[in-house]
Protein backbone atom coordinates (compact mmCIF):
# COMPACT_ATOMS: atom_id res chain seq x y z
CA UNK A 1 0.17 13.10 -29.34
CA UNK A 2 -3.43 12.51 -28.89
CA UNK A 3 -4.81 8.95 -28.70
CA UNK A 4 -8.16 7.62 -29.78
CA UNK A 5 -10.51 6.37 -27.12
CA UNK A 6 -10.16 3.33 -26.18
CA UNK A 7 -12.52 0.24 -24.70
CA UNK A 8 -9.62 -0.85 -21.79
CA UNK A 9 -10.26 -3.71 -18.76
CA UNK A 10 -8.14 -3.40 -16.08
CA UNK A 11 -7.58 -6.79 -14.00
CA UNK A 12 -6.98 -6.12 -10.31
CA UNK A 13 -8.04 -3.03 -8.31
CA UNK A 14 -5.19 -2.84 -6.30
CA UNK A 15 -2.50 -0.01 -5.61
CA UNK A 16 -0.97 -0.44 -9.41
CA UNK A 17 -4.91 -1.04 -10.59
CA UNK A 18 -6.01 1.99 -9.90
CA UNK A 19 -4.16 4.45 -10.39
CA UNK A 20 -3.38 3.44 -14.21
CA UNK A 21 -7.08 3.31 -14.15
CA UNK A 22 -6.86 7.04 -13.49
CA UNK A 23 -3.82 7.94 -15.85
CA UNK A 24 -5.92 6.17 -18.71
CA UNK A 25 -9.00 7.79 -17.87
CA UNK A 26 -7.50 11.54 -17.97
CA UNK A 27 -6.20 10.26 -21.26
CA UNK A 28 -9.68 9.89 -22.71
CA UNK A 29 -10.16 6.05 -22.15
CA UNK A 30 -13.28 4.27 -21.44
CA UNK A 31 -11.93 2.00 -18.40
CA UNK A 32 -13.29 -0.97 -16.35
CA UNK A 33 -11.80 -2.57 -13.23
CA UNK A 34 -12.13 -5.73 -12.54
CA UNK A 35 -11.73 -7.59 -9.47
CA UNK A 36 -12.25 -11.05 -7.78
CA UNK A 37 -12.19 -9.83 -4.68
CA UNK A 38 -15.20 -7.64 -2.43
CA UNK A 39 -14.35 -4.07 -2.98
CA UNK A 40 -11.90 -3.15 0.10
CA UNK A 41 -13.49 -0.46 0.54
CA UNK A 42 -16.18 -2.49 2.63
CA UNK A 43 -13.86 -4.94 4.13
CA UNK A 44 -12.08 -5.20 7.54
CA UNK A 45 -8.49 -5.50 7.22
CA UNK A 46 -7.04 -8.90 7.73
CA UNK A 47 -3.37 -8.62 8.65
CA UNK A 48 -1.36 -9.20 5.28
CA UNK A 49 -0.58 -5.76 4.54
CA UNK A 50 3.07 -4.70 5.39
CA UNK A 51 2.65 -1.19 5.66
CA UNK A 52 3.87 1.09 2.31
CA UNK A 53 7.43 3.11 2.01
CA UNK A 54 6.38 6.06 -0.98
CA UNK A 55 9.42 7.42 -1.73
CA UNK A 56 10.37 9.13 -4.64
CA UNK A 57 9.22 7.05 -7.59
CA UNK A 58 6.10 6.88 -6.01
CA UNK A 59 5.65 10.36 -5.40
CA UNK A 60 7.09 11.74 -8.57
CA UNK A 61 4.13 9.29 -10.09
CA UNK A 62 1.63 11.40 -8.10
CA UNK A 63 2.69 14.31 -8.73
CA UNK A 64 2.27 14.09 -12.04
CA UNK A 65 -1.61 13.96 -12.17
CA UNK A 66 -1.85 16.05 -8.84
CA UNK A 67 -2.28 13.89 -6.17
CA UNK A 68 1.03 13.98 -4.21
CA UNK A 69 -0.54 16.71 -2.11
CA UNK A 70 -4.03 14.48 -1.14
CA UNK A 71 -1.68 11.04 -0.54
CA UNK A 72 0.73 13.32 1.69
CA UNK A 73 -2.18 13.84 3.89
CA UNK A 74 -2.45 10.10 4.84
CA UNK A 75 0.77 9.64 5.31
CA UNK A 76 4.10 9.86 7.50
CA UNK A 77 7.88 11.10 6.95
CA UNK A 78 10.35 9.01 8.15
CA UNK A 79 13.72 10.40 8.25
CA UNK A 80 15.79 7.54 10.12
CA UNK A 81 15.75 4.06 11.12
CA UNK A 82 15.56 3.24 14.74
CA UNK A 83 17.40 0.65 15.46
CA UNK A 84 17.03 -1.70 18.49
CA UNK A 85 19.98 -4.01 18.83
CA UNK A 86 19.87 -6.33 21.59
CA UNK A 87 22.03 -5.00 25.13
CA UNK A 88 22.13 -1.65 23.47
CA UNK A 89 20.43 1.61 23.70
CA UNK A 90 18.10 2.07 20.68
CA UNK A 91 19.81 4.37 18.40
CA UNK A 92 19.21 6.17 14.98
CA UNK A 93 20.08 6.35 11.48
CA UNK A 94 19.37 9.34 9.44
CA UNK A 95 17.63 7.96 5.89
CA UNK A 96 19.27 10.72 3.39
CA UNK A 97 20.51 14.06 3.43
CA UNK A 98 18.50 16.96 5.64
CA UNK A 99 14.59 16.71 4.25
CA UNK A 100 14.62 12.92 2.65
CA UNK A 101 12.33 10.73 3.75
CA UNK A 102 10.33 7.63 3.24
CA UNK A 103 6.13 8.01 3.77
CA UNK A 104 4.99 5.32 6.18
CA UNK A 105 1.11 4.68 4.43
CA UNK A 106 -1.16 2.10 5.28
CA UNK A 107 -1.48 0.00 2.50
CA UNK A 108 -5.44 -0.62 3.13
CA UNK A 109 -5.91 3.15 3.52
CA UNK A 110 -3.98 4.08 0.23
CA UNK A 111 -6.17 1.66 -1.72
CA UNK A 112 -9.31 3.21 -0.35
CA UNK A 113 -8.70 6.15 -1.33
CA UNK A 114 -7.40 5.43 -4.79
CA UNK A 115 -10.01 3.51 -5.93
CA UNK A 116 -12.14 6.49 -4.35
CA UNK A 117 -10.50 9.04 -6.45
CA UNK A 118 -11.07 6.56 -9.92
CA UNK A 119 -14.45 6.47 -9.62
CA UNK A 120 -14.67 9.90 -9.05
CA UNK A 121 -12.75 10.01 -12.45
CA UNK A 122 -15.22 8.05 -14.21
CA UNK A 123 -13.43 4.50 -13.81
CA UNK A 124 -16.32 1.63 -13.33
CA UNK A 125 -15.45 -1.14 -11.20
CA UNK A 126 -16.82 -4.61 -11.19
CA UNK A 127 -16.44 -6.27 -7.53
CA UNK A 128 -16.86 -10.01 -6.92
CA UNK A 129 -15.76 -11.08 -10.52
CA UNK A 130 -13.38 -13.47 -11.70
CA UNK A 131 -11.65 -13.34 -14.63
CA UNK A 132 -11.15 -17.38 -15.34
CA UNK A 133 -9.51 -16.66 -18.91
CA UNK A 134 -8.58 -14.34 -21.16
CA UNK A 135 -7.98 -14.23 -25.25
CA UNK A 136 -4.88 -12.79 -26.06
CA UNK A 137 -5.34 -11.99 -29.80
CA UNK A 138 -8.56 -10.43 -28.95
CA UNK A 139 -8.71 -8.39 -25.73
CA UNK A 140 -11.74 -10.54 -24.94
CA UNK A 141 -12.48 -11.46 -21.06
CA UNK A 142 -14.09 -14.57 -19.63
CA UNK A 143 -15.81 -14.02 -15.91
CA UNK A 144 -17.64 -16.20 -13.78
CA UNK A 145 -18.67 -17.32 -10.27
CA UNK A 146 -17.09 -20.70 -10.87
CA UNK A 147 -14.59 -22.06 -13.76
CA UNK A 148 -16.79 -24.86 -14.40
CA UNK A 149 -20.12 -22.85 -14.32
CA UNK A 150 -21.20 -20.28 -16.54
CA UNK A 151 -19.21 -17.39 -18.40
CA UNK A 152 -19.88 -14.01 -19.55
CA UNK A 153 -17.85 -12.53 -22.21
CA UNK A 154 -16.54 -9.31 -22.39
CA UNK A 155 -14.63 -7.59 -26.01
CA UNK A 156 -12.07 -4.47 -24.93
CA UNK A 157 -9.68 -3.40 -27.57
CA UNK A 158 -6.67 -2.98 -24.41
CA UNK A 159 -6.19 -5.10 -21.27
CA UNK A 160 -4.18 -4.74 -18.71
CA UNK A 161 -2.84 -7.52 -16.14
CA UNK A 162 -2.39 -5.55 -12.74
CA UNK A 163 -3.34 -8.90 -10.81
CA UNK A 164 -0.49 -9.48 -8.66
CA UNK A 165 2.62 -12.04 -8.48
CA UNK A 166 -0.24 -14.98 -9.22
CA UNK A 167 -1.75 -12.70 -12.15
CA UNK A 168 -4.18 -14.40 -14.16
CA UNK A 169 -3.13 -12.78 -16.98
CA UNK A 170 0.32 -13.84 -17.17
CA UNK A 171 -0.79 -16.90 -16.47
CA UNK A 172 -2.75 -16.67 -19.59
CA UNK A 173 0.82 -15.39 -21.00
CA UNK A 174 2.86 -18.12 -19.92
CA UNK A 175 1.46 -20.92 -22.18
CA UNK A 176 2.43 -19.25 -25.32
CA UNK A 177 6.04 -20.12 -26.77
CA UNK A 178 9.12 -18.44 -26.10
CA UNK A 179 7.48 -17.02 -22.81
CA UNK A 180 10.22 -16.86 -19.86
CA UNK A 181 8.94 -17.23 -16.19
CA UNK A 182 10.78 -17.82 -13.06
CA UNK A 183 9.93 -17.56 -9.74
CA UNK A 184 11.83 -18.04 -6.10
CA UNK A 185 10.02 -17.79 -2.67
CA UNK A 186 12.82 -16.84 -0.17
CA UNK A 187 12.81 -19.30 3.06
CA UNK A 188 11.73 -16.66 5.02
CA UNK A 189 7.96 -15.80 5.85
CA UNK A 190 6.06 -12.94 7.68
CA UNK A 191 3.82 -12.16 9.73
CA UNK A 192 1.77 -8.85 10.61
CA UNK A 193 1.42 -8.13 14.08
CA UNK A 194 0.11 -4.49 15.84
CA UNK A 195 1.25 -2.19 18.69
CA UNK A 196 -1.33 -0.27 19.45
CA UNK A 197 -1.70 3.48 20.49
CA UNK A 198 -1.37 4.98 24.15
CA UNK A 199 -4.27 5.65 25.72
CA UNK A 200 -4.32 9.05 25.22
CA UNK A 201 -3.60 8.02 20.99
CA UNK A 202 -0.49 8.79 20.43
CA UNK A 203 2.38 6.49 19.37
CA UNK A 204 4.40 4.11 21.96
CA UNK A 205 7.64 4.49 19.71
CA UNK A 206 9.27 7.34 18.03
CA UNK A 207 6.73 8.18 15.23
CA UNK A 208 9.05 9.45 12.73
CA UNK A 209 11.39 6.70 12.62
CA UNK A 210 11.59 3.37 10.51
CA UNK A 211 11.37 0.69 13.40
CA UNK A 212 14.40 -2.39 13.45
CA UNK A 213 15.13 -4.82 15.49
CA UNK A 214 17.77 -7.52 13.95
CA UNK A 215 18.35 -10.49 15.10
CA UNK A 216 20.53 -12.28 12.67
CA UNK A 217 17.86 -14.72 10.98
CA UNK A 218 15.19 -13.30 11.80
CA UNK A 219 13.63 -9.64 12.58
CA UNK A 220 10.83 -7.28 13.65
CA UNK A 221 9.63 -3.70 11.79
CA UNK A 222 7.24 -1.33 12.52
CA UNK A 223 5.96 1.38 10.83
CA UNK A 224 3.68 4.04 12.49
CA UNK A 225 -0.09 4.86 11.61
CA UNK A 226 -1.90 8.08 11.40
CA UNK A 227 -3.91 6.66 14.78
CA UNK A 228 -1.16 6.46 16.94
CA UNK A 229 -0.64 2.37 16.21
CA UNK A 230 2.24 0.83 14.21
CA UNK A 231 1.88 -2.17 12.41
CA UNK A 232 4.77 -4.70 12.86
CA UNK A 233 5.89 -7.02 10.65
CA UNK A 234 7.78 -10.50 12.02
CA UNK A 235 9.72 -11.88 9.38
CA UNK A 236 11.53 -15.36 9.98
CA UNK A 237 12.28 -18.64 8.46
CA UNK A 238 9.28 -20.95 8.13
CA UNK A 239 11.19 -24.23 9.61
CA UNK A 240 14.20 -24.07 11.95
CA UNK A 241 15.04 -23.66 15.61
CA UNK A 242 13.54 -20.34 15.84
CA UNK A 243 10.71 -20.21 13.38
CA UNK A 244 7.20 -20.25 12.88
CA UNK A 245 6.83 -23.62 12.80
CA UNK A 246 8.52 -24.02 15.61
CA UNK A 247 6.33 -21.57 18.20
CA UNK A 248 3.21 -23.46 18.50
CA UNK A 249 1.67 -23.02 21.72
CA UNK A 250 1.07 -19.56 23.81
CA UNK A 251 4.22 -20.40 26.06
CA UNK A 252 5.97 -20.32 23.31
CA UNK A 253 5.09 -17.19 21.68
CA UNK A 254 5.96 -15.70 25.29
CA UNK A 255 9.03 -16.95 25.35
CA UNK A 256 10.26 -15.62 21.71
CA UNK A 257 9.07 -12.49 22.61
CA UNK A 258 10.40 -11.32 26.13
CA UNK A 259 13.65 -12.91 24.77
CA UNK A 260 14.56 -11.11 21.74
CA UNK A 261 12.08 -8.04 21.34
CA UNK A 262 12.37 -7.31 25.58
CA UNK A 263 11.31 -3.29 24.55
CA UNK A 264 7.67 -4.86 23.26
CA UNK A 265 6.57 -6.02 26.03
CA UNK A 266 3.96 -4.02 27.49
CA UNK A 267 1.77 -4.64 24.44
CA UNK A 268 2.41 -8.67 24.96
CA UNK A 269 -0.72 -9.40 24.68
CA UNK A 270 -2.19 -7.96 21.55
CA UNK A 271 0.86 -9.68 19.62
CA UNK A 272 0.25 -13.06 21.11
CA UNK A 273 -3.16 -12.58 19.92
CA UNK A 274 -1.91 -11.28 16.24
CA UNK A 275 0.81 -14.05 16.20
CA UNK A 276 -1.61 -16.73 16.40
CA UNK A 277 -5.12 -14.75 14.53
CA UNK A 278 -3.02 -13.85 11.13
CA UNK A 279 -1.62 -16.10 8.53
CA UNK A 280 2.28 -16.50 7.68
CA UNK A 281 2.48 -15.13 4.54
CA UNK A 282 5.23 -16.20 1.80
CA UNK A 283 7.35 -13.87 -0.06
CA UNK A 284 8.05 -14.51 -3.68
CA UNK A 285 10.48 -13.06 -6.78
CA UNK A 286 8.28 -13.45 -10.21
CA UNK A 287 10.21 -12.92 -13.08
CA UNK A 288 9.17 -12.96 -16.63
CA UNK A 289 9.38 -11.90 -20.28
CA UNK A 290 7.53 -10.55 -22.31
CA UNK A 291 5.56 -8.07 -20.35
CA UNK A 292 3.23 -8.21 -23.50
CA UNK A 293 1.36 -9.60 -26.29
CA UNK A 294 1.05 -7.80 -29.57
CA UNK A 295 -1.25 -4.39 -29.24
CA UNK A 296 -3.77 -6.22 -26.69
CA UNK A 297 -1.97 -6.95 -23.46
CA UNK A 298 0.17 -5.47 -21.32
CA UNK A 299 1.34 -6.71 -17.20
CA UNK A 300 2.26 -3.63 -14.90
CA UNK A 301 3.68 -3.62 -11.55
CA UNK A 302 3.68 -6.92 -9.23
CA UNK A 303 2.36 -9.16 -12.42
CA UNK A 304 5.37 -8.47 -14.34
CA UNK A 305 7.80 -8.26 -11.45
CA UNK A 306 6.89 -9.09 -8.10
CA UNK A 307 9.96 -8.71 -5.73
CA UNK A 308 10.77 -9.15 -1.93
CA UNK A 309 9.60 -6.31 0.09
CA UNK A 310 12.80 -5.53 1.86
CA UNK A 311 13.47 -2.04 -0.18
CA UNK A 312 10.18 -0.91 0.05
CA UNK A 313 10.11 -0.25 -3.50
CA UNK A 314 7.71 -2.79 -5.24
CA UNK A 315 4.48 -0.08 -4.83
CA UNK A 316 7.53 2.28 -5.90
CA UNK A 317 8.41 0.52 -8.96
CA UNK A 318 5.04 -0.43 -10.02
CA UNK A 319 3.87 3.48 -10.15
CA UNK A 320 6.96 4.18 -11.99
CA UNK A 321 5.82 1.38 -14.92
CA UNK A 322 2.76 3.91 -14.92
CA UNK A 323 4.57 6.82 -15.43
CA UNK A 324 7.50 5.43 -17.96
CA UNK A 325 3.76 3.88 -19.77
CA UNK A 326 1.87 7.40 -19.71
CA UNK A 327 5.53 8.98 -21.06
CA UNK A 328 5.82 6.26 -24.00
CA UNK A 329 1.84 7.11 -24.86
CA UNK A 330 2.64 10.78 -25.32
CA UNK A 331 5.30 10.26 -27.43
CA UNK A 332 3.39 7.24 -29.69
CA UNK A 333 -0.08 8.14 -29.52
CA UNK A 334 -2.20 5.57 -31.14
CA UNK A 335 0.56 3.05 -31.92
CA UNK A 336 -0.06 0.48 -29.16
CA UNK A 337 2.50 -2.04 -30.48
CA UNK A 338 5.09 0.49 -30.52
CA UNK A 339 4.25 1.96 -27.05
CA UNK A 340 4.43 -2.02 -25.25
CA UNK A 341 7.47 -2.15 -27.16
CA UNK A 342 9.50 0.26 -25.69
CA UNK A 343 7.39 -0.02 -22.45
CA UNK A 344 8.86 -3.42 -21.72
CA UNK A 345 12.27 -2.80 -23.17
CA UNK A 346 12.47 0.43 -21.17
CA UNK A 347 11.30 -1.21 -17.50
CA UNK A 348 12.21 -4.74 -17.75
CA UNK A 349 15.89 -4.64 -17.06
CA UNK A 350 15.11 -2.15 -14.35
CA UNK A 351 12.88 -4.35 -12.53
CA UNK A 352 15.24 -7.15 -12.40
CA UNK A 353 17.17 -4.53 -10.90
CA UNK A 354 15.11 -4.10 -7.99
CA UNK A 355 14.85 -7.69 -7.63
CA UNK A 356 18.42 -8.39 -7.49
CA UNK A 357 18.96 -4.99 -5.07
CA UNK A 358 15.42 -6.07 -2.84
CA UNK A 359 16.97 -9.52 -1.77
CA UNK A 360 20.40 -8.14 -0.94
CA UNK A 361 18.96 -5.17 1.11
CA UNK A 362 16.89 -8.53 2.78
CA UNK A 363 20.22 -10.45 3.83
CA UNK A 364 21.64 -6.72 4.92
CA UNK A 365 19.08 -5.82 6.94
CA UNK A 366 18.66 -9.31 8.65
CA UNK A 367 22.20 -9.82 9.03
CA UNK A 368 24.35 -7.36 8.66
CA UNK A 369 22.94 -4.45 10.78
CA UNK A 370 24.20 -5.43 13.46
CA UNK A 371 27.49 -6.63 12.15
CA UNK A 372 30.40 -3.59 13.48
CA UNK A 373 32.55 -4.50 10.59
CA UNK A 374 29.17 -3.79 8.39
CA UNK A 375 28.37 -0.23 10.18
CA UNK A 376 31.83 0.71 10.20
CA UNK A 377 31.70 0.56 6.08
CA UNK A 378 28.68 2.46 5.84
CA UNK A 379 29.67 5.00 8.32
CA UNK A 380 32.81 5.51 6.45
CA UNK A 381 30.73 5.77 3.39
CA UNK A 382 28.17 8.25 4.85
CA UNK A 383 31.43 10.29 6.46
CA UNK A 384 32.97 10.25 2.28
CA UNK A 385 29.40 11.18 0.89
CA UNK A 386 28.93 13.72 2.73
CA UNK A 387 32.24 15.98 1.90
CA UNK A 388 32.41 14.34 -1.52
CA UNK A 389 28.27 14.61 -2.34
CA UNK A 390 28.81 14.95 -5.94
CA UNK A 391 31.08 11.46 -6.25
CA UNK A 392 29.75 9.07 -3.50
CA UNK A 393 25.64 8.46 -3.26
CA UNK A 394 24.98 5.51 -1.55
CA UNK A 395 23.11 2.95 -3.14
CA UNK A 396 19.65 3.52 -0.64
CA UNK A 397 20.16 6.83 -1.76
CA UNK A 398 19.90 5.96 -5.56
CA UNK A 399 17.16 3.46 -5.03
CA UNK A 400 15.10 5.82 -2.71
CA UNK A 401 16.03 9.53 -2.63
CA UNK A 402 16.47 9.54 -6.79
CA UNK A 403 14.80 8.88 -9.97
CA UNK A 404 17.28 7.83 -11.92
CA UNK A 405 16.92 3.90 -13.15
CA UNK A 406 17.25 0.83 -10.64
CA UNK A 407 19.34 -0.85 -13.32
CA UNK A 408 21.95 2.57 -12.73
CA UNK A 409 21.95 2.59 -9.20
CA UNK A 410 22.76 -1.53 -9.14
CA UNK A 411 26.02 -0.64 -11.13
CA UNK A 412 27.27 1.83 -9.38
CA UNK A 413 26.51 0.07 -6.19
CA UNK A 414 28.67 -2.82 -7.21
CA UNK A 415 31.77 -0.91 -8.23
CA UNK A 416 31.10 1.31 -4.87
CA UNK A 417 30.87 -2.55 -3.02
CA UNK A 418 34.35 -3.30 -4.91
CA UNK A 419 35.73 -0.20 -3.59
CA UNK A 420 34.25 -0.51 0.10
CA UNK A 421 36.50 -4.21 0.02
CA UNK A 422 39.42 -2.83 -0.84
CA UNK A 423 39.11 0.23 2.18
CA UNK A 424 38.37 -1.98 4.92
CA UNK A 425 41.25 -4.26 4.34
CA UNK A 426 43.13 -1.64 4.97
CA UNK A 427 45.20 -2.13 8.26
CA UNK A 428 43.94 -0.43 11.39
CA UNK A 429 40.67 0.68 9.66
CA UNK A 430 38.88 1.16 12.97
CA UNK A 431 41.09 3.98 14.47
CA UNK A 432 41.42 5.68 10.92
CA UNK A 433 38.37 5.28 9.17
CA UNK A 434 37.73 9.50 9.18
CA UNK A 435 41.90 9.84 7.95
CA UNK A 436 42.90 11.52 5.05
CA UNK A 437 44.70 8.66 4.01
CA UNK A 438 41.63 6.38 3.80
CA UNK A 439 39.62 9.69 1.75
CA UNK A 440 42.61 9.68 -0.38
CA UNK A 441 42.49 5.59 -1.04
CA UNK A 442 38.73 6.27 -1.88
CA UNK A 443 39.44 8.91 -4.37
CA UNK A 444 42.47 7.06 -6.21
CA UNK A 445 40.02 4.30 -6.17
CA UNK A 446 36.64 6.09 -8.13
C-alpha cells in the first residue's frame, strides 16, 4: 500500500537514527534528524564505542534497500573466536557452519557513513539541538540551548524516539499511566582500550578472528579494524579486588596487565595510556512498554530496549525493528495506529528475548569459557549438530546465523539447555562424549 507523505522528526542520529531516516525517506516522507550532539561526522572519536558484530539481522536490514554491498566494504568477516586462556596455546572456535560470520565494523565509521548516505537521500539533519520536551498528542517538539532558556517549537505529524537507553522521548513516555519501565545496570563496566597496527599496517593478531581472553570475572575483546588496529574492550566489575576502582596508579595498571593478558604486552604502553585517558562506561538493560503513543510516537532500537552488549546483537535488533516497521507499513499504509500496533506487539516480546539471551551469553563468556565441563557440552553439541543439522542448531546459531525471532531461538535454547543436563550427567561423559550411546540419549531426548 502506498502511504501519504508525511512531516516525521527523528530524535537521535545514531546507527538506528539513520537508517529509518532512509527507509522513511524512500517511502516518500519528509524527514528531519535531530540531534544534541555535534554531527560525528566532524568529531574525533573518544573511546566509548565497542566495536559492531552485523550479522544477519543486520544485514538482511541492508539488503533490503541495497546497501549490504557498500557496508560490506567497511567491514570484516569473522569466522571464529580466538581464544586466549591463560597457560594455554591460543586456540580457535569456528562461529557457524563453513561461510558464517560476524562483520567486525567500527561503530564511528558505520555512523559516518550512514548519516552520509541520508543526506544524500534527502534526510535534513539538525546538529547541536536539544530536544528538552516533547507533546505526545501532538507530534510537536520543544528545542533549545538550555531547558531554562528559550524554546523553539516544531509541529510533525510522526516522531520517532531513536535516542538511546536515556531517550528523551520515553522519558516523555514514562509519565503517562499504565507506562512500564525497568531498568538494571549489570556490576560490570568497560572500558575501550587500542592495539595498534604493525609498522608496516597490518594487524598484530589474527585479523579474522573474534579476540577472548577470560578470566573468570573479568575479560578482554578485540575486534580488528580496516587499518590494521583492533579496538579492545576491558570489561570488569567496578568495585572488588580486581576492578577498576581498584587500579589507580600506573604500577598498577602494569601489574593487571603483564599478569593476566601476558600476550599484550608489547603494546603496554598505548593501553596504559587508554586505561587511564577513557571513561568506564556502564552497561544497562532498559525495559519498557508501550513502545508507543496513539498515531504520533513510536521508540525503535536502544530507546525501547537497550540490552547488554555481550551478543552483539543490540545494532542487530534495532535494524530488525526497522525492517519488521517498513514490513507492517506495506501491509497498513496510512493507518499509523494500526501499524504501532502490531509494530510493538510483533518486536516487544522479541526484544526481551535478546535481553534475557544478552546477559546469559555475558556470564558464559566471562565464566564459563574456560570451564572444561562447559566446552565439553558445547563440543558435544557442535559434534550432534553437525551429523544431525536439521534437529540441533545451537542457540548462537539461532541468534546470529538466522532470522527467525529471538523469542524462538530463547525456547528452543532452554529445552536444548534441559537436554545438555541430562547428557552430561551421564557417567564417564568425558571418554564417550562422540559414542553412539550418548547420540542415541540425545535423540530419545528431542
Amino acid at each position: 500500500m502506498v502511504q501519504t507523505s508525511k512531516n516525521i522528526a527523528i530524535i537521535g542520529s545514531g546507527l538506528v537514527g539513520s537508517l529509518l531516516a532512509i527507509y522513511l525517506k524512500r517511502l516518500g516522507h519528509e524527514i528531519t534528524v535531530f540531534d544534541r550532539r555535534p554531527d560525528i561526522r566532524n568529531v574525533e572519536f573518544s573511546g566509548r564505542s565497542i566495536n559492531l558484530a552485523m550479522s544477519n539481522r543486520g544485514w538482511k536490514t541492508l539488503r533490503e534497500i541495497g546497501l549490504e554491498d557498500e557496508i560490506k566494504k567497511i567491514a570484516i568477516p569473522l569466522d571464529k573466536r580466538a581464544m586466549h586462556v591463560v597457560g594455554q596455546a591460543e586456540y580457535y572456535q569456528k562461529y557457524g557452519k563453513e561461510g558464517e560470520a560476524i562483520w567486525s565494523i567500527s561503530r564511528g565509521v558505520l555512523n559516518r557513513k550512514m548519516i552520509d548516505l541520508a543526506e544524500n537521500a534527502g534526510v535534513t539533519f539538525k546538529f547541536e539541538e536539544k530536544v528538552w520536551d516533547v507533546d505526545l498528542p501532538e507530534a510537536k517538539l520543544f528545542t533549545g540551548a538550555t531547558e531554562k532558556g528559550e524554546w523553539k517549537e516544531y509541529q510533525f505529524d510522526i516522531v520517532f524516539g531513536c535516542d538511546g537507553a536515556f531517550s528523551r522521548v520515553r522519558h516523555k513516555m514514562q509519565r503517562r499511566s499504565r507506562f512500564d519501565y525497568s531498568q538494571d545496570f549489570i556490576d560490570v563496566g568497560y572500558k575501550e582500550l587500542t592495539i595498534p597496527p604493525n609498522d608496516d599496517g597490518t594487524h598484530k593478531l589474527d585479523k579474522n578472528s573474534f579476540h577472548i581472553w577470560p578470566r573468570g570475572k573479568f575479560m578482554l575483546i578485540a575486534m580488528p579494524n580496516l587499518d590494521g588496529s583492533f579496538t579492545c574492550t576491558l570489561f570488569m566489575p567496578f568495585e572488588g579486588e580486581v576492578s577498576f576502582d581498584s587500579i589507580t596508579t600506573k604500577e598498577k595498571a602494569k601489574t593487571f596487565f603483564s599478569s593476566y593478558f601476558p600476550n599484550v604486552m608489547q603494546v603496554m604502553d598505548d593501553l596504559m595510556e587508554d586505561f587511564f585517558k577513557n571513561p568506564t562506561s556502564a552497561m544497562v538493560t532498559m525495559k519498557c512498554y508501550p513502545w508507543t503513543y496513539w498515531d504520533k510516537v513510536a521508540l525503535v532500537g536502544d530507546s525501547a530496549h537497550a540490552v547488554v552488549p555481550f551478543y552483539g546483537q543490540g545494532m542487530n535488533a534495532g535494524f530488525e525493528d526497522i525492517y519488521m516497521l517498513n514490513h507492517i507499513i506495506k501491509k497498513y499504509g496510512d493507518d499509523w495506529e494500526t501499524i504501532f500496533q502490531e509494530y510493538q506487539k510483533e518486536r516487544k516480546p522479541n526484544a526481551d528475548a535478546i535481553a534475557e539471551l544478552s546477559y546469559r551469553n555475558f556470564v558464559e563468556m566471562s565464566s564459563k569459557t574456560a570451564d572444561p565441563k562447559f566446552l565439553l557440552q558445547k563440543k558435544i553439541e557442535k559434534h550432534f549438530s553437525n551429523k544431525y543439522p536439521e534437529k540441533w542448531i545451537p542457540a548462537y546459531s539461532r541468534v546470529t546465523f538466522s532470522e527467525k525471532p529471538y523469542a524462538e531461538a530463547l525456547a528452543i535454547g532452554d529445552e536444548q539447555e534441559k537436554i545438555m543436563r541430562e547428557v552430561m550427567q551421564m557417567p564417564n561423559i568425558e571418554e564417550k562424549w562422540a559414542s553412539k550411546e550418548v547420540e542415541s540419549k540425545m535423540l530419545s531426548l528431542l
